[in-house]
Protein backbone atom coordinates (compact mmCIF):
# COMPACT_ATOMS: atom_id res chain seq x y z
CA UNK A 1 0.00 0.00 0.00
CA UNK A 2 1.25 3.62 -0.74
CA UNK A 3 2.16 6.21 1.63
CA UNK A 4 -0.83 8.38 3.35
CA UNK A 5 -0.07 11.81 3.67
CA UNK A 6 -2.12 13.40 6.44
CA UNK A 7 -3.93 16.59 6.07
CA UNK A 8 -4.99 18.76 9.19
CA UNK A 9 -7.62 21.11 9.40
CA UNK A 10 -6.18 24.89 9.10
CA UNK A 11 -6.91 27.00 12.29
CA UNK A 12 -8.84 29.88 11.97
CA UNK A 13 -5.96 32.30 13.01
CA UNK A 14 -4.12 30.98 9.80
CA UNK A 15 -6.07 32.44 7.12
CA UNK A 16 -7.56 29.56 5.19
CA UNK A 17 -10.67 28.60 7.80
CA UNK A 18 -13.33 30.33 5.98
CA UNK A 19 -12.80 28.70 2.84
CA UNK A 20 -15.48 28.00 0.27
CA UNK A 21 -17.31 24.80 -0.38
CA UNK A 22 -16.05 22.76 -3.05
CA UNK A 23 -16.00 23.84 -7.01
CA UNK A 24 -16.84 20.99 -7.88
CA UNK A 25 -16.27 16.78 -6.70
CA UNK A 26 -12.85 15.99 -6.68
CA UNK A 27 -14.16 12.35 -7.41
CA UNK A 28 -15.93 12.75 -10.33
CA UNK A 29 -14.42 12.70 -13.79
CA UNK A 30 -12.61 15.81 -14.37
CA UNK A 31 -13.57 17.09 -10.95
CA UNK A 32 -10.14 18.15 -9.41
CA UNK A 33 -9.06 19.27 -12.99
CA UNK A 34 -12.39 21.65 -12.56
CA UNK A 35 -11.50 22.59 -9.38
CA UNK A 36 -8.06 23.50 -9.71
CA UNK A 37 -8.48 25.29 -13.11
CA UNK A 38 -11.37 27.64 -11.28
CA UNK A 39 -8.74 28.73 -9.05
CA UNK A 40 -7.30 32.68 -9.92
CA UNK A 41 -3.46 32.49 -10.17
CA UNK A 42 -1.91 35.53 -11.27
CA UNK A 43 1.64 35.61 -13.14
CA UNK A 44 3.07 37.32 -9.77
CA UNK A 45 1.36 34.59 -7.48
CA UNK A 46 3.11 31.45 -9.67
CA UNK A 47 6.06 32.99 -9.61
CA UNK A 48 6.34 34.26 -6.06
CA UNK A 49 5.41 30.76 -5.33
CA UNK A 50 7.91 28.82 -7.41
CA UNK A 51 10.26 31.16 -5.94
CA UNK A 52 9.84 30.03 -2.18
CA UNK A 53 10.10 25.94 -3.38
CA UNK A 54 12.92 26.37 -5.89
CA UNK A 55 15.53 25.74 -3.52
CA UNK A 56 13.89 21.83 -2.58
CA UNK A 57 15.18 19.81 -5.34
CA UNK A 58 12.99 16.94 -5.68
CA UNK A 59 14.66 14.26 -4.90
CA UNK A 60 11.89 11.94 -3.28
CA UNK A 61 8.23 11.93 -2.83
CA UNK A 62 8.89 13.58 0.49
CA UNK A 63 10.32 16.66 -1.74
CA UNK A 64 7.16 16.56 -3.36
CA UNK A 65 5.25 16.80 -0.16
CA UNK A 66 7.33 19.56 1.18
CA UNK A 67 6.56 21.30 -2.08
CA UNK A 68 2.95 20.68 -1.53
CA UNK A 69 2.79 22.37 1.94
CA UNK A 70 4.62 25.52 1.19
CA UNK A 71 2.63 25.93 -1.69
CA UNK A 72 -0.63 25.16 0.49
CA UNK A 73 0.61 28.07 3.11
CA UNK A 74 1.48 30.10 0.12
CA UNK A 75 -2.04 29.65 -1.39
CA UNK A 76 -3.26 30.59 2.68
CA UNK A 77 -1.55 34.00 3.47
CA UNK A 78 -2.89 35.11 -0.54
CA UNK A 79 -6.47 34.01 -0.11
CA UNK A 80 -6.22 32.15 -2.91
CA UNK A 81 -9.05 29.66 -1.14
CA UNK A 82 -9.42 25.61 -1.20
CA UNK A 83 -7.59 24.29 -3.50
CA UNK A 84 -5.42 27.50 -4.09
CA UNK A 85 -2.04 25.25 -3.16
CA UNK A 86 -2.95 22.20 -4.98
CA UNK A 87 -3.45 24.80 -8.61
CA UNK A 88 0.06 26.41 -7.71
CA UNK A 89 1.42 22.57 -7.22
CA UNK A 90 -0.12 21.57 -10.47
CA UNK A 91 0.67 24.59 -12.45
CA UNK A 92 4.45 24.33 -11.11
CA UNK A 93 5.12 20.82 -12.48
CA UNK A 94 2.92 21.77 -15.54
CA UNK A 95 5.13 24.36 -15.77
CA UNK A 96 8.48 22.48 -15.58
CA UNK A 97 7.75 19.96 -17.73
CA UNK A 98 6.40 22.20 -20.66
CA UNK A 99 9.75 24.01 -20.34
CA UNK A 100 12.21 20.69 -19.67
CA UNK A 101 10.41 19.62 -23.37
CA UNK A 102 9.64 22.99 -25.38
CA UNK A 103 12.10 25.18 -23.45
CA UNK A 104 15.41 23.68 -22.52
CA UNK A 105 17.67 26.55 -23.07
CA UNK A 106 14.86 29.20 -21.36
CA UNK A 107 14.43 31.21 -24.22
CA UNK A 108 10.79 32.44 -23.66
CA UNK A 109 9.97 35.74 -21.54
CA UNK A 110 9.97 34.85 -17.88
CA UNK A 111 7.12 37.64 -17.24
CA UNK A 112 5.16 36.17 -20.34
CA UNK A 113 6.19 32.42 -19.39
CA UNK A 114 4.84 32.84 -15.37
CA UNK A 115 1.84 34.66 -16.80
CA UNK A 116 0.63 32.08 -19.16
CA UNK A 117 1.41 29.58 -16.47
CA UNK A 118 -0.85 31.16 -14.63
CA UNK A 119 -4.03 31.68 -17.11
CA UNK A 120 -3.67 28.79 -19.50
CA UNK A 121 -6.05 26.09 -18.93
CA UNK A 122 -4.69 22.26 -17.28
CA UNK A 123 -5.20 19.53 -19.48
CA UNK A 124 -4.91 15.84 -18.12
CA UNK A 125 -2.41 13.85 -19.88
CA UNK A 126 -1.23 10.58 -19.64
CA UNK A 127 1.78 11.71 -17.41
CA UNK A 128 -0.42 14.02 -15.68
CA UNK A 129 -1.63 17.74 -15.64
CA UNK A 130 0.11 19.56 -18.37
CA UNK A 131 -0.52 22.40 -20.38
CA UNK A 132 -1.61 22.06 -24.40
CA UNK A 133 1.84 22.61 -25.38
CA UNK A 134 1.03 24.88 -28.85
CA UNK A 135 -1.83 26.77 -26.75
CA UNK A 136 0.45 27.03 -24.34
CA UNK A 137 3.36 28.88 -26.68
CA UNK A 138 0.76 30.84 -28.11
CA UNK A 139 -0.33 32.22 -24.86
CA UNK A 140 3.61 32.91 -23.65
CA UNK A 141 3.90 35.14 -27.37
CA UNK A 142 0.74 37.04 -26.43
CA UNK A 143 1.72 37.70 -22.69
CA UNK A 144 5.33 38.81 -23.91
CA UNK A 145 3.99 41.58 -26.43
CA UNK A 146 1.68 42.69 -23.50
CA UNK A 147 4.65 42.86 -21.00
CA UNK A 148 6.96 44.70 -23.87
């Protein structure tokens, strides 16, 4: 059996106790996909966030949890609501693995690369959640000549 990773219940003096009932079911099909794509990231907030797991290499699931929980206190002191960490989390990997494969040499604008990380839509793949990786160039273009 895999590993359980325990959850607890935020207090109210940290932020995130007044949260909103679910989007949507996580269990039903495309239900956490719904969930964490209704979620408002800005550019600012994925970066900002990236910025404060960066120096965790992941090494082991364990890195991956310890991602996980910054990001979820991250999500917390922004207001970003329920599943605010889990849509940073996602949008992070989706991130770094549309960049390890389109972007190797980092060539694309970091303002208009963090903002279309944050308003381009997750997709489920067969690796997991990913951005639509010619949507997703198109979107970094259109961010870049709004930055310049």
């Amino acid at each position: 059996m895999g590993d359980v990773v325990h959850f607890r219940q935020p207090r109210s003096d940290e932020g995130c106790a007044t949260l909103a009932p679910p989007l949507a079911d996580l269990f039903a099909p495309g239900g956490f996909l719904n969930a964490v794509n209704a979620v408002h990231v800005t550019g600012a907030h994925l970066s900002h966030a990236i910025d404060e797991i960066k120096h965790i290499p992941v090494r082991s699931q364990g890195d991956v949890i310890k991602h996980g929980r910054i990001l979820e206190a991250f999500a917390c002191r922004h207001k970003m609501g329920e599943f605010g960490g889990a849509a940073l989390h996602a949008r992070a990997i989706a991130l770094d693995r549309w960049a390890c494969e389109f972007d190797p040499f980092g060539d694309s604008d970091v303002n208009g690369f963090y903002a279309a990380g944050a308003s381009a839509p997750l997709i489920e793949t067969g690796e997991g959640l990913a951005f639509e990786p010619a949507h997703f160039a198109e979107q970094i273009e259109k961010w870049t000549k709004i930055f310049a």
